[in-house]
C-alpha atoms as a PDB file:
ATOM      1  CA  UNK A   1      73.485-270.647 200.114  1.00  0.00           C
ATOM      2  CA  UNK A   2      71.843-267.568 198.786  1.00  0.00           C
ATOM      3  CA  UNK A   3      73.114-264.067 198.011  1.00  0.00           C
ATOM      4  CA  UNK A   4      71.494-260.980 199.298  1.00  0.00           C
ATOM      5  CA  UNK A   5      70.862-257.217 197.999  1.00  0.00           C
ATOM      6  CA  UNK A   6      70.081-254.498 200.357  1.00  0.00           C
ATOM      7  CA  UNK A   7      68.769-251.592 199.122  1.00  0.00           C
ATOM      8  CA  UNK A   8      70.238-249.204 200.868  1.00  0.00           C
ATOM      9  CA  UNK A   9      73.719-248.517 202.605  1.00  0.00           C
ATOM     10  CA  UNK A  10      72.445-246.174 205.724  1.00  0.00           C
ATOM     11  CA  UNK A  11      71.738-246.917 208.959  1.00  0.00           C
ATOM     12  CA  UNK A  12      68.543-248.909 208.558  1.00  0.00           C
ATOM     13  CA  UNK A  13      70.900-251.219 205.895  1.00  0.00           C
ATOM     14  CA  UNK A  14      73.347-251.383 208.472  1.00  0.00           C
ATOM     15  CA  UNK A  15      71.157-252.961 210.491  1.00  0.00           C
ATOM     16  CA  UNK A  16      69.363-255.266 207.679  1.00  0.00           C
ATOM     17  CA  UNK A  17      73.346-256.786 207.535  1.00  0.00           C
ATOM     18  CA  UNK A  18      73.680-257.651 211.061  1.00  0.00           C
ATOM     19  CA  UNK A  19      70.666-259.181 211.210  1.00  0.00           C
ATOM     20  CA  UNK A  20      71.388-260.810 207.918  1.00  0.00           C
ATOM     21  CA  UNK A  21      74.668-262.110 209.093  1.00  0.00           C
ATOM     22  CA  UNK A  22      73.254-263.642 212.403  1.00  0.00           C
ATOM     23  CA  UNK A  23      71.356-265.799 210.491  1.00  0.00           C
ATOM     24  CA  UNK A  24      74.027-267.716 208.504  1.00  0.00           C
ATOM     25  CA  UNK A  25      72.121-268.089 205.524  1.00  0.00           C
ATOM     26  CA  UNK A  26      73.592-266.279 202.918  1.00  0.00           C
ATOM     27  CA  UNK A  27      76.916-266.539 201.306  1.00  0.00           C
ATOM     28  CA  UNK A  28      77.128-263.221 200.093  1.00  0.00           C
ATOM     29  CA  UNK A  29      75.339-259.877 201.153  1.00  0.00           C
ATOM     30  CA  UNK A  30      75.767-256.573 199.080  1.00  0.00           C
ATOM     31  CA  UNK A  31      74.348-253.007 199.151  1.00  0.00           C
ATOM     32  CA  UNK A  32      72.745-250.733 196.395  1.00  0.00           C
ATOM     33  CA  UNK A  33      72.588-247.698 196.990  1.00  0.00           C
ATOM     34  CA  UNK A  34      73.265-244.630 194.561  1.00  0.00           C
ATOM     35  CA  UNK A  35      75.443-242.507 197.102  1.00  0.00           C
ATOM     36  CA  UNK A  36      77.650-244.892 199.112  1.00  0.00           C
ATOM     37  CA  UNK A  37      80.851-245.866 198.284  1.00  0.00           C
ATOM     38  CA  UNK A  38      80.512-249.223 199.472  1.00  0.00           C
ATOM     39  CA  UNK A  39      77.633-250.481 197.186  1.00  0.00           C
ATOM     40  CA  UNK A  40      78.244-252.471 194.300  1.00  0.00           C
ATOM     41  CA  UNK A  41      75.833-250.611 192.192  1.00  0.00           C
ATOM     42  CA  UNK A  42      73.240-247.604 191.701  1.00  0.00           C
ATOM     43  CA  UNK A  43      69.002-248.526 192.272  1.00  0.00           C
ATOM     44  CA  UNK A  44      69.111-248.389 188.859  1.00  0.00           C
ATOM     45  CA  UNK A  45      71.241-251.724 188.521  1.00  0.00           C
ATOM     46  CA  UNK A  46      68.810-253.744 190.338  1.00  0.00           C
ATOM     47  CA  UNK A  47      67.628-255.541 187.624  1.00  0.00           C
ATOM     48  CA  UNK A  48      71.039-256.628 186.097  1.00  0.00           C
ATOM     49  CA  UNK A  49      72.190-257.414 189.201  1.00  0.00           C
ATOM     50  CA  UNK A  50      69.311-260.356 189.883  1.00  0.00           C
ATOM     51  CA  UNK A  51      71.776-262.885 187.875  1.00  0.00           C
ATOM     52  CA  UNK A  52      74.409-262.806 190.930  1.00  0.00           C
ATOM     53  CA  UNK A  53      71.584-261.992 194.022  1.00  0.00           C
ATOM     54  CA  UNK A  54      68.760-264.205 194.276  1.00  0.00           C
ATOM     55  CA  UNK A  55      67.149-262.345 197.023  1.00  0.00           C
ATOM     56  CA  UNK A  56      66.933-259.037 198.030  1.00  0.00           C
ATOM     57  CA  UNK A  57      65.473-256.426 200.528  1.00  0.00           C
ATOM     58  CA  UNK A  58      64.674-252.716 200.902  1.00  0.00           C
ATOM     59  CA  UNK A  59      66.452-251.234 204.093  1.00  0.00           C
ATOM     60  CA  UNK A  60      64.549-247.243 203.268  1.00  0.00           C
ATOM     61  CA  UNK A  61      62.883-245.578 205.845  1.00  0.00           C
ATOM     62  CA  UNK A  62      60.459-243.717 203.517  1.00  0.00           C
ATOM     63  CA  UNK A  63      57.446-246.637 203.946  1.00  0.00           C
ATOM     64  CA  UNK A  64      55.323-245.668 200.496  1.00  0.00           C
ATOM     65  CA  UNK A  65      59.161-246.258 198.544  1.00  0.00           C
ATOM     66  CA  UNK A  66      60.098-249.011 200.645  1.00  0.00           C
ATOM     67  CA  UNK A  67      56.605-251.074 199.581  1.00  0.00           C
ATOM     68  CA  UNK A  68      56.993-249.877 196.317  1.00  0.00           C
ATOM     69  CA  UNK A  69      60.515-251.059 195.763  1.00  0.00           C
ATOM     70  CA  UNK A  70      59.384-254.464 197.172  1.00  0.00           C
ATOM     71  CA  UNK A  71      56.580-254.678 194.482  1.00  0.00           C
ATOM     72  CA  UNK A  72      59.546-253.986 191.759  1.00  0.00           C
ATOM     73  CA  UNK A  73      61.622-256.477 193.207  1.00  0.00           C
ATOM     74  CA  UNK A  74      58.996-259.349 193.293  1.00  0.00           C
ATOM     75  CA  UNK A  75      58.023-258.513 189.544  1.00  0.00           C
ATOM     76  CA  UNK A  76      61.780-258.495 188.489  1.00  0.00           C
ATOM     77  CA  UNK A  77      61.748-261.949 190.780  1.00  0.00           C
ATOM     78  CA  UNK A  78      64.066-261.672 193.435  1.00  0.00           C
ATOM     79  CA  UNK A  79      62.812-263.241 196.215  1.00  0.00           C
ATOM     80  CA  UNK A  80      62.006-260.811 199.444  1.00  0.00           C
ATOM     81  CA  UNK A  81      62.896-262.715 202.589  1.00  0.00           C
ATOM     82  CA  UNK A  82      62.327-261.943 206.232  1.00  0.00           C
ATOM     83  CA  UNK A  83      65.219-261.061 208.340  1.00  0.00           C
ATOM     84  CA  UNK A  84      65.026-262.153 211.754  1.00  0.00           C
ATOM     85  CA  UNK A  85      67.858-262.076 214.171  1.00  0.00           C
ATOM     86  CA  UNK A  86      69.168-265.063 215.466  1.00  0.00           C
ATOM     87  CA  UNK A  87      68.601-263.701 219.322  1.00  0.00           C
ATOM     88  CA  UNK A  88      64.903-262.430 218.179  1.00  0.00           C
ATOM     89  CA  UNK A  89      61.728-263.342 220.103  1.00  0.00           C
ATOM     90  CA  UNK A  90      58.949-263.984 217.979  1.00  0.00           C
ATOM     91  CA  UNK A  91      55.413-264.902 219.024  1.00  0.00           C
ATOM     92  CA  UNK A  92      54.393-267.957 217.386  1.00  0.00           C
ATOM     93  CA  UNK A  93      50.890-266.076 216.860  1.00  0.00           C
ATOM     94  CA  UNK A  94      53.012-263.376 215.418  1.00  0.00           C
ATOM     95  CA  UNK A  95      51.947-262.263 211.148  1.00  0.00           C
ATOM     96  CA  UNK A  96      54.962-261.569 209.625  1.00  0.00           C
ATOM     97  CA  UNK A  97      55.056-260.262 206.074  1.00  0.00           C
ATOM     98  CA  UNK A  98      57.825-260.520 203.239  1.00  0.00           C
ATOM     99  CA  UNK A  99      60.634-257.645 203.623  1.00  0.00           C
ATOM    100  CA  UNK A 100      60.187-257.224 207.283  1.00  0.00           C
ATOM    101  CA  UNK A 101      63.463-256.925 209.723  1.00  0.00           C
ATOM    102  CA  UNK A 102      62.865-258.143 213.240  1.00  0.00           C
ATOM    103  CA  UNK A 103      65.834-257.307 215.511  1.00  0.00           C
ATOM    104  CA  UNK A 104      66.782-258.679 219.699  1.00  0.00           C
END
């Protein structure tokens, strides 16, 4: 089993969990985020925080911060999945990249 990081405690990494969660695939599934109470660190503990997550994705709205958080992640080597829900539809001729969240 893997452990995930979400960047990001609002709404959008709200929804990154549930989809997360549907698909069973990760023991563990944490937040950073440096204003919520319920992360378990600051943006700034990201790359400490790569020896107990082995994967991890940005759940930002802001797109230009979102791709550019990805890019830090990759280099510090997390690995980026795709979360897709388990009730998702997804058209086999479909191009889905690293990082994306695909929802019902």
């Amino acid at each position: 089993m893997k452990n995930l990081l979400i960047i990001g405690a609002g709404q959008y990494g709200m929804v990154a969990k549930e989809i997360a969660e549907s698909m069973r695939c990760f023991e563990r599934i944490d937040f950073v985020d440096d204003a919520s109470d319920i992360a378990v660190g600051k943006l700034g503990d990201i790359e400490k925080l790569i020896h107990e997550y082995d994967s991890a994705v940005v759940a930002i709205g802001n797109s230009e911060l979102r791709l550019n958080l990805i890019k830090r992640l990759c280099e510090i080597g997390y690995e980026v999945p795709t979360l897709i829900h388990e009730r998702a539809y997804v058209s086999p001729s479909a191009k889905i990249d690293m990082g994306c969240f695909i929802e019902p």
